[in-house]
PDB file of N, CA and C in Angstrom:
ATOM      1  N   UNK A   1      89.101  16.694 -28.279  1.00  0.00           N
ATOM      2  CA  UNK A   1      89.368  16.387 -26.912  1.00  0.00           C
ATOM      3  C   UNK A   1      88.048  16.102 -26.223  1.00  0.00           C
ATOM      4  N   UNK A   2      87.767  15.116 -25.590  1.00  0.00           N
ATOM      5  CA  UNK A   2      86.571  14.589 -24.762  1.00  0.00           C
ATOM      6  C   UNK A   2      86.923  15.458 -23.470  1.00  0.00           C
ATOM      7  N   UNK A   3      85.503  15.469 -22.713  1.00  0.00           N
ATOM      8  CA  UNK A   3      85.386  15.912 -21.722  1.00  0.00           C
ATOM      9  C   UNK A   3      84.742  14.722 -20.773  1.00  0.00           C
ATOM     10  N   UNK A   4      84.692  14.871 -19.629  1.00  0.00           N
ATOM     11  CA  UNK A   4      83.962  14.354 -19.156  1.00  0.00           C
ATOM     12  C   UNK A   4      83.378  15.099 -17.806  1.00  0.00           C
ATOM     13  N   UNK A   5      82.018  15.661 -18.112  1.00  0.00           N
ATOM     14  CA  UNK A   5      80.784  16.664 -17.533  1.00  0.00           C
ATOM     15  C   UNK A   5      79.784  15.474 -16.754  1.00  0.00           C
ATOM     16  N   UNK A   6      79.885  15.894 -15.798  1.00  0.00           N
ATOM     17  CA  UNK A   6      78.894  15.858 -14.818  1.00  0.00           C
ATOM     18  C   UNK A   6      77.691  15.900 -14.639  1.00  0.00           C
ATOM     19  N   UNK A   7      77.599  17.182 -14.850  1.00  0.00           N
ATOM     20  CA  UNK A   7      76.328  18.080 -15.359  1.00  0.00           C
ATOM     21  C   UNK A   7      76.003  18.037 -16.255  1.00  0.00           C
ATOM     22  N   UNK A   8      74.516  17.999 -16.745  1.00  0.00           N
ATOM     23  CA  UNK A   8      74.280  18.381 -18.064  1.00  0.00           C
ATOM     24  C   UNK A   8      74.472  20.100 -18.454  1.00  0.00           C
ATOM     25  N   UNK A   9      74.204  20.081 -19.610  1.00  0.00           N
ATOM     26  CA  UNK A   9      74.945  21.792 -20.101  1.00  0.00           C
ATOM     27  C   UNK A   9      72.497  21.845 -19.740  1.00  0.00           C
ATOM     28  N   UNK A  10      72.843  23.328 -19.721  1.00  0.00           N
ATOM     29  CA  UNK A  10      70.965  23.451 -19.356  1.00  0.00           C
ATOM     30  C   UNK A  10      71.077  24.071 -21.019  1.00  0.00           C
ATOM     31  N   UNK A  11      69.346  24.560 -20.904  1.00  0.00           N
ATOM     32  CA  UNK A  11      69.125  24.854 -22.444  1.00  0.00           C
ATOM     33  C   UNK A  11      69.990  26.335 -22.976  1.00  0.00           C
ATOM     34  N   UNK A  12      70.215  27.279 -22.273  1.00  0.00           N
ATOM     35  CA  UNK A  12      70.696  28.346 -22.492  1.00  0.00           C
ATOM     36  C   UNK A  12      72.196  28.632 -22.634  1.00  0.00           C
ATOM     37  N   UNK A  13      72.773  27.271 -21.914  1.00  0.00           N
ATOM     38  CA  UNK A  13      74.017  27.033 -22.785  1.00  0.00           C
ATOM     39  C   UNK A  13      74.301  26.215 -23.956  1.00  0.00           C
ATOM     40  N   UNK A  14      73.381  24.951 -24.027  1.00  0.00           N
ATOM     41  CA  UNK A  14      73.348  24.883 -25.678  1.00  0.00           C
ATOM     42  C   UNK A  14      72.907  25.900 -26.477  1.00  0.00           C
ATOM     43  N   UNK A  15      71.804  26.605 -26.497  1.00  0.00           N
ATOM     44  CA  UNK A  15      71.695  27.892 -27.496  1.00  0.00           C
ATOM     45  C   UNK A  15      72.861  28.655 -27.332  1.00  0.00           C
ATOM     46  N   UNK A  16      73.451  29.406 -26.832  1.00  0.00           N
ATOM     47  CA  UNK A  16      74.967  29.807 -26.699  1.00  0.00           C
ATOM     48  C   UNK A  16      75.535  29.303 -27.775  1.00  0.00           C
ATOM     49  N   UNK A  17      75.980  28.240 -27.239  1.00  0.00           N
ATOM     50  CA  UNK A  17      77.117  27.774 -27.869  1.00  0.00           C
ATOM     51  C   UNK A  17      76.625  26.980 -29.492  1.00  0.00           C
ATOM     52  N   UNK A  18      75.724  26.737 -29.541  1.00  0.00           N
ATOM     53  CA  UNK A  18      75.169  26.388 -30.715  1.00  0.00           C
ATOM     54  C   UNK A  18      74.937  28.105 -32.068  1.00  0.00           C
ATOM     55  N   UNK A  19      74.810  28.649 -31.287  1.00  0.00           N
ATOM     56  CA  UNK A  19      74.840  30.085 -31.885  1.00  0.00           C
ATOM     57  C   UNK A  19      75.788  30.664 -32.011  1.00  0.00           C
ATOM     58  N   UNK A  20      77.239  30.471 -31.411  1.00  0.00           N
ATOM     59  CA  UNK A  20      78.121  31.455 -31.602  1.00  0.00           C
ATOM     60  C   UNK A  20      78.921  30.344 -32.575  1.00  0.00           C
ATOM     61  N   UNK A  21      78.372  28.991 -32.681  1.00  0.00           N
ATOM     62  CA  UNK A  21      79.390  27.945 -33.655  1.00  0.00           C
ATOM     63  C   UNK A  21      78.681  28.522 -35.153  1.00  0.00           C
ATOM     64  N   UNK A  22      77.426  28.408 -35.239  1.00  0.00           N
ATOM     65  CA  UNK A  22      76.550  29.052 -36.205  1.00  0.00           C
ATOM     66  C   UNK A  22      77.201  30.102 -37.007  1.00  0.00           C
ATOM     67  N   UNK A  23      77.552  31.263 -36.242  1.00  0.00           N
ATOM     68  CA  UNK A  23      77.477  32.374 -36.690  1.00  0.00           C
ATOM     69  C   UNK A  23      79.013  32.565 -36.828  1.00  0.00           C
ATOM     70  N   UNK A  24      80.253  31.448 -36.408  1.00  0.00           N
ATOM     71  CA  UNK A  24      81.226  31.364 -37.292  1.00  0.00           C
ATOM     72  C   UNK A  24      82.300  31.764 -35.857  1.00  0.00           C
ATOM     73  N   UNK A  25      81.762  32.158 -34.525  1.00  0.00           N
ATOM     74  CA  UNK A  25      82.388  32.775 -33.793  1.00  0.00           C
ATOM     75  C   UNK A  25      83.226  31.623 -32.771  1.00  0.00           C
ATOM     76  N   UNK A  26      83.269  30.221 -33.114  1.00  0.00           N
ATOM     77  CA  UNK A  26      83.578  29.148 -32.359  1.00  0.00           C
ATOM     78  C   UNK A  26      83.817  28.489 -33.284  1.00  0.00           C
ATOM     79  N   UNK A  27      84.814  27.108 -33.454  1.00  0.00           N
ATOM     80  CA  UNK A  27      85.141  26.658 -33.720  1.00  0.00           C
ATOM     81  C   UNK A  27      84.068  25.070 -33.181  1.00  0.00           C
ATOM     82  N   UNK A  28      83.780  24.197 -34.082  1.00  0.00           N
ATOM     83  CA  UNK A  28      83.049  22.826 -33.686  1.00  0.00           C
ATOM     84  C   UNK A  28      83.640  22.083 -32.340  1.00  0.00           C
ATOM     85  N   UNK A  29      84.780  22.026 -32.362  1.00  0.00           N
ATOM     86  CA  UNK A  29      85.683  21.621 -31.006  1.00  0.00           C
ATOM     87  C   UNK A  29      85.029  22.444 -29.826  1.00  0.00           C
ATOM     88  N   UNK A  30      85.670  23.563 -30.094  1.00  0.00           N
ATOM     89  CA  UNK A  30      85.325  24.734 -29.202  1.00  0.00           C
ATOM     90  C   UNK A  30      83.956  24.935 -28.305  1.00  0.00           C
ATOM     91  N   UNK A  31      83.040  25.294 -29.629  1.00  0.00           N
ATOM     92  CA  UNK A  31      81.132  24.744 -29.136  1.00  0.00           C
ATOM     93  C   UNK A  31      81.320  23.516 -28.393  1.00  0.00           C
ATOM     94  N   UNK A  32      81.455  22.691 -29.167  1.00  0.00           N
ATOM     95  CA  UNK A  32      81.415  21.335 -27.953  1.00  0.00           C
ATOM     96  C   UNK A  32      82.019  21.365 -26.841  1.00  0.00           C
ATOM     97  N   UNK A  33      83.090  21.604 -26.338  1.00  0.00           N
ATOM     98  CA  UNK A  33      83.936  22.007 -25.478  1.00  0.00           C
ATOM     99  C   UNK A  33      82.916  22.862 -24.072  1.00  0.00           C
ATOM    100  N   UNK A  34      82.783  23.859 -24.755  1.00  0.00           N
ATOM    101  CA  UNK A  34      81.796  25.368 -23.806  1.00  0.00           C
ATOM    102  C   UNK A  34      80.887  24.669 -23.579  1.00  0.00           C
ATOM    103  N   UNK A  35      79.425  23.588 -24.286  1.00  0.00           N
ATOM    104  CA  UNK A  35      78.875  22.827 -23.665  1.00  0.00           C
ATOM    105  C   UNK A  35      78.772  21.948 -23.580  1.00  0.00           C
ATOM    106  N   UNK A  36      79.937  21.470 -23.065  1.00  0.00           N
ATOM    107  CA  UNK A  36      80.505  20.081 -22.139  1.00  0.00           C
ATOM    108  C   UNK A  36      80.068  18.356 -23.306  1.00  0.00           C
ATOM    109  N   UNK A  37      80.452  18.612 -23.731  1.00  0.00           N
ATOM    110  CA  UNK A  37      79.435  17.798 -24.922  1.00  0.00           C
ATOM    111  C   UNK A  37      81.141  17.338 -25.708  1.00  0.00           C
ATOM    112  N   UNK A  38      81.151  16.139 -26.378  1.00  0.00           N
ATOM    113  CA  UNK A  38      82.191  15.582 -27.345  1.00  0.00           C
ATOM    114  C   UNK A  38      81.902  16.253 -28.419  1.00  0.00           C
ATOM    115  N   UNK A  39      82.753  16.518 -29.751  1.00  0.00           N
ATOM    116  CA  UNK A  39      82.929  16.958 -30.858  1.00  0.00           C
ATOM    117  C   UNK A  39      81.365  16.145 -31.422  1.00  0.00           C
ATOM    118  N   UNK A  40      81.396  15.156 -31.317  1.00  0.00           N
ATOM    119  CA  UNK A  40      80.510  14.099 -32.081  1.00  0.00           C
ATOM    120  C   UNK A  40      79.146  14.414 -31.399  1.00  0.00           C
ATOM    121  N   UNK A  41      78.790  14.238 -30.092  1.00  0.00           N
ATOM    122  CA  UNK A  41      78.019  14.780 -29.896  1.00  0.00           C
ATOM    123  C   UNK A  41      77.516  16.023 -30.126  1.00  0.00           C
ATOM    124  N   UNK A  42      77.934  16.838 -30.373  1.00  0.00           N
ATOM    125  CA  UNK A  42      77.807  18.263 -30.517  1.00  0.00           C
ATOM    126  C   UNK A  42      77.657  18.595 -32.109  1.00  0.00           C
ATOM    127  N   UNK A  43      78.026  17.295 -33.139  1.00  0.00           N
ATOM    128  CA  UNK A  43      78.086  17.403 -34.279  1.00  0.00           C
ATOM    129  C   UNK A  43      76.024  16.615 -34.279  1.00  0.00           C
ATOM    130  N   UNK A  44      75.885  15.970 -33.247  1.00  0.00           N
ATOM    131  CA  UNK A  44      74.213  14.688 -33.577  1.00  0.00           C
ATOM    132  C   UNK A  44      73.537  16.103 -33.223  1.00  0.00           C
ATOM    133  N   UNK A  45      73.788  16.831 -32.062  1.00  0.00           N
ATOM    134  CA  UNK A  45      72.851  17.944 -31.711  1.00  0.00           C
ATOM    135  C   UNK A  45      72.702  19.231 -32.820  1.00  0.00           C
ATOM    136  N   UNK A  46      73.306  19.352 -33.054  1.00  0.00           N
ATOM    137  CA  UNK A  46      73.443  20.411 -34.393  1.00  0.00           C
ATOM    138  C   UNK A  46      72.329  19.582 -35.614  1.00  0.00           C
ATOM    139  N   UNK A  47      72.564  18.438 -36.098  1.00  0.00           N
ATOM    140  CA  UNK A  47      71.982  17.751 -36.953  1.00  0.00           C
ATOM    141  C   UNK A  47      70.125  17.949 -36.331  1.00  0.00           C
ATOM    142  N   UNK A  48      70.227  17.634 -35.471  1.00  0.00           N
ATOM    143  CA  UNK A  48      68.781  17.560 -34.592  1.00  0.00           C
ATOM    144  C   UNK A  48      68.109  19.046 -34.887  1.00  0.00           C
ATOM    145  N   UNK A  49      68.596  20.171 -34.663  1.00  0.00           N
ATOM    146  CA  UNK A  49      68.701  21.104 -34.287  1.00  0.00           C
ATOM    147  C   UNK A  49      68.226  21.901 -35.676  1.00  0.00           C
ATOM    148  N   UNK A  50      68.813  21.086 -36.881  1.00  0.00           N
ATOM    149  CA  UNK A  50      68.422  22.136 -38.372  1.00  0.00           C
ATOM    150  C   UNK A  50      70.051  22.470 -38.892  1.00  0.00           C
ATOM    151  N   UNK A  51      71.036  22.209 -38.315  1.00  0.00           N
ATOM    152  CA  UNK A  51      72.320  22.732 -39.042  1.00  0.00           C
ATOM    153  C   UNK A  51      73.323  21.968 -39.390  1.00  0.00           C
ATOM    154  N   UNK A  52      74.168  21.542 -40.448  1.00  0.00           N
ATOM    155  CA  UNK A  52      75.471  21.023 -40.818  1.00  0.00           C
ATOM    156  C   UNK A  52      76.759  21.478 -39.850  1.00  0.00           C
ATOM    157  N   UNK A  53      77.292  20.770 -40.080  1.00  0.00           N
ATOM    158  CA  UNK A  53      78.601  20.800 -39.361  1.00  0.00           C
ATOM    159  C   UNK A  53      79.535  21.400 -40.285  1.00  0.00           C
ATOM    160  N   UNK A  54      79.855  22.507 -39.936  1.00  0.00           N
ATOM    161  CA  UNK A  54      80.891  23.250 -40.998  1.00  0.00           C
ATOM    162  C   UNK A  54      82.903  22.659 -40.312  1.00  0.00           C
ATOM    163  N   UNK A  55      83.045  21.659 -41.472  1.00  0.00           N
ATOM    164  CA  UNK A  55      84.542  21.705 -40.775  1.00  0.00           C
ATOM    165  C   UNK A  55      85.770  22.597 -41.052  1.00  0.00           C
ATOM    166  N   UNK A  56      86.727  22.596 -40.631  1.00  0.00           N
ATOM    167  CA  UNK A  56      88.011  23.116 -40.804  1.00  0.00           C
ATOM    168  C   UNK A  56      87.713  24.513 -39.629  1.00  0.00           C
ATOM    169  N   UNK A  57      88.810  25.542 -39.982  1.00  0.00           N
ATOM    170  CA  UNK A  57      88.702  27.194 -39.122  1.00  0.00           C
ATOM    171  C   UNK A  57      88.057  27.731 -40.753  1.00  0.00           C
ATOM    172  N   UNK A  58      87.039  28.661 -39.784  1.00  0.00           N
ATOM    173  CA  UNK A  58      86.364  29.767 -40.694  1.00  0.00           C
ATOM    174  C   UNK A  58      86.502  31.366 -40.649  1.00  0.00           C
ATOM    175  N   UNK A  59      88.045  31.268 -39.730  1.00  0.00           N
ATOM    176  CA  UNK A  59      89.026  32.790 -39.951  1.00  0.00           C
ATOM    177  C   UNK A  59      90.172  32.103 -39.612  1.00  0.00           C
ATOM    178  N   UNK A  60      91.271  33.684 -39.540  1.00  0.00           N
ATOM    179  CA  UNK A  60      92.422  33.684 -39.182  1.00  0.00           C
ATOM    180  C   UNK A  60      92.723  32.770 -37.818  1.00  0.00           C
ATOM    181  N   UNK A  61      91.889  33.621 -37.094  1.00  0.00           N
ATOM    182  CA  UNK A  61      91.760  33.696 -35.507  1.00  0.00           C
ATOM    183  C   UNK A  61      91.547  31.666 -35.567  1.00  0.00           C
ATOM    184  N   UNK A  62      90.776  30.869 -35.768  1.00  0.00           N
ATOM    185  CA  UNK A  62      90.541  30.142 -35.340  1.00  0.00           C
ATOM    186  C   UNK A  62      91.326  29.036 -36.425  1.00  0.00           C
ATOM    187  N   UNK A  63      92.118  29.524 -37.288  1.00  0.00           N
ATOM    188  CA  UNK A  63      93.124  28.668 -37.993  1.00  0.00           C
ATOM    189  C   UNK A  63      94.482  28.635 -36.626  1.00  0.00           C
ATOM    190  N   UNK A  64      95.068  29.617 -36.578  1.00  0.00           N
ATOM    191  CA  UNK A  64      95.839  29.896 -35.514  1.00  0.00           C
ATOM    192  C   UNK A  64      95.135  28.931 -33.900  1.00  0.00           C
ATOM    193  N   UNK A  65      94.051  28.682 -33.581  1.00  0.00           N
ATOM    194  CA  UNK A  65      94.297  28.638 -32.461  1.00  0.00           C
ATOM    195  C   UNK A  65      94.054  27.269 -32.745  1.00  0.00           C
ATOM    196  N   UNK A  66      93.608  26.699 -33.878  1.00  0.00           N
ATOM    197  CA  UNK A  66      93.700  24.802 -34.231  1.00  0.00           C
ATOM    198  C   UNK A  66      95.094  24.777 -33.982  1.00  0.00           C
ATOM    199  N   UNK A  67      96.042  25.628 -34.424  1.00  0.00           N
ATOM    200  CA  UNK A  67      97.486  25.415 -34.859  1.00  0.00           C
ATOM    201  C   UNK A  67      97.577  25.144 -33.164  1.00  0.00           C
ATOM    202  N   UNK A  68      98.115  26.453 -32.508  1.00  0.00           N
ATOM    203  CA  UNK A  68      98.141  26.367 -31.061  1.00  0.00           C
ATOM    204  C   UNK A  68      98.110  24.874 -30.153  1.00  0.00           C
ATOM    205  N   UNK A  69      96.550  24.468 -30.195  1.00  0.00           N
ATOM    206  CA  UNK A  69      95.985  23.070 -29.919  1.00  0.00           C
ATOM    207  C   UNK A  69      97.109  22.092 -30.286  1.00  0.00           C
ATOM    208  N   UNK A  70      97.221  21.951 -31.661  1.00  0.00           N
ATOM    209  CA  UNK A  70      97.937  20.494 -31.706  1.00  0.00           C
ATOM    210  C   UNK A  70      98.988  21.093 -31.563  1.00  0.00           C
ATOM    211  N   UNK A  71      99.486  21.879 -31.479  1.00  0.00           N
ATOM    212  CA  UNK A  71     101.044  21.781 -30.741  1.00  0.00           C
ATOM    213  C   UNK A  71     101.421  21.710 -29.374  1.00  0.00           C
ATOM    214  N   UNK A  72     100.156  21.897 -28.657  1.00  0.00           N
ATOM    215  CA  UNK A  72     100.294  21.644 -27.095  1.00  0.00           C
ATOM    216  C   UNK A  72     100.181  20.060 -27.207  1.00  0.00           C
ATOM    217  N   UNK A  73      99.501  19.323 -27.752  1.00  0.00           N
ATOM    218  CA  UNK A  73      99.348  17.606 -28.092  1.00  0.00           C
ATOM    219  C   UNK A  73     100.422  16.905 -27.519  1.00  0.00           C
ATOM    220  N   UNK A  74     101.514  17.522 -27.156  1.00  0.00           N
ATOM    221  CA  UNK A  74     102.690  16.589 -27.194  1.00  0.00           C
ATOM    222  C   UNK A  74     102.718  15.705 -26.300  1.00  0.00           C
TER     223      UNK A  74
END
């Protein structure tokens, strides 16, 4: 889902959200999402940054809430 932000995200919310995608606690959507940023973008900044883009959910919790998502899609 695109956003469209205004604002730029400042540096302490990309580290945020770049750290809690890291450490497995966000979902790639999600990170991008929290700082205002497209999936894709948020996939070039990560690259910049030193890290791969881990796809799919990397628990329960965030298999379930992909599920959730596309079923609101309608």
């Amino acid at each position: 889902m695109a956003s469209d932000v205004s604002a730029e995200p400042d540096d302490d919310e990309i580290t945020t959200g770049v750290g809690e995608y890291v450490l497995g606690r966000l979902s790639l959507g999600k990170a991008a999402e929290r700082v205002g940023m497209t999936r894709w973008e948020f996939e070039t900044l990560l690259r910049e940054v030193g890290f791969s883009a881990l796809y799919g959910p990397r628990s329960r919790e965030q298999l379930s809430d992909e599920v959730d998502t596309a079923l609101d899609l309608e």
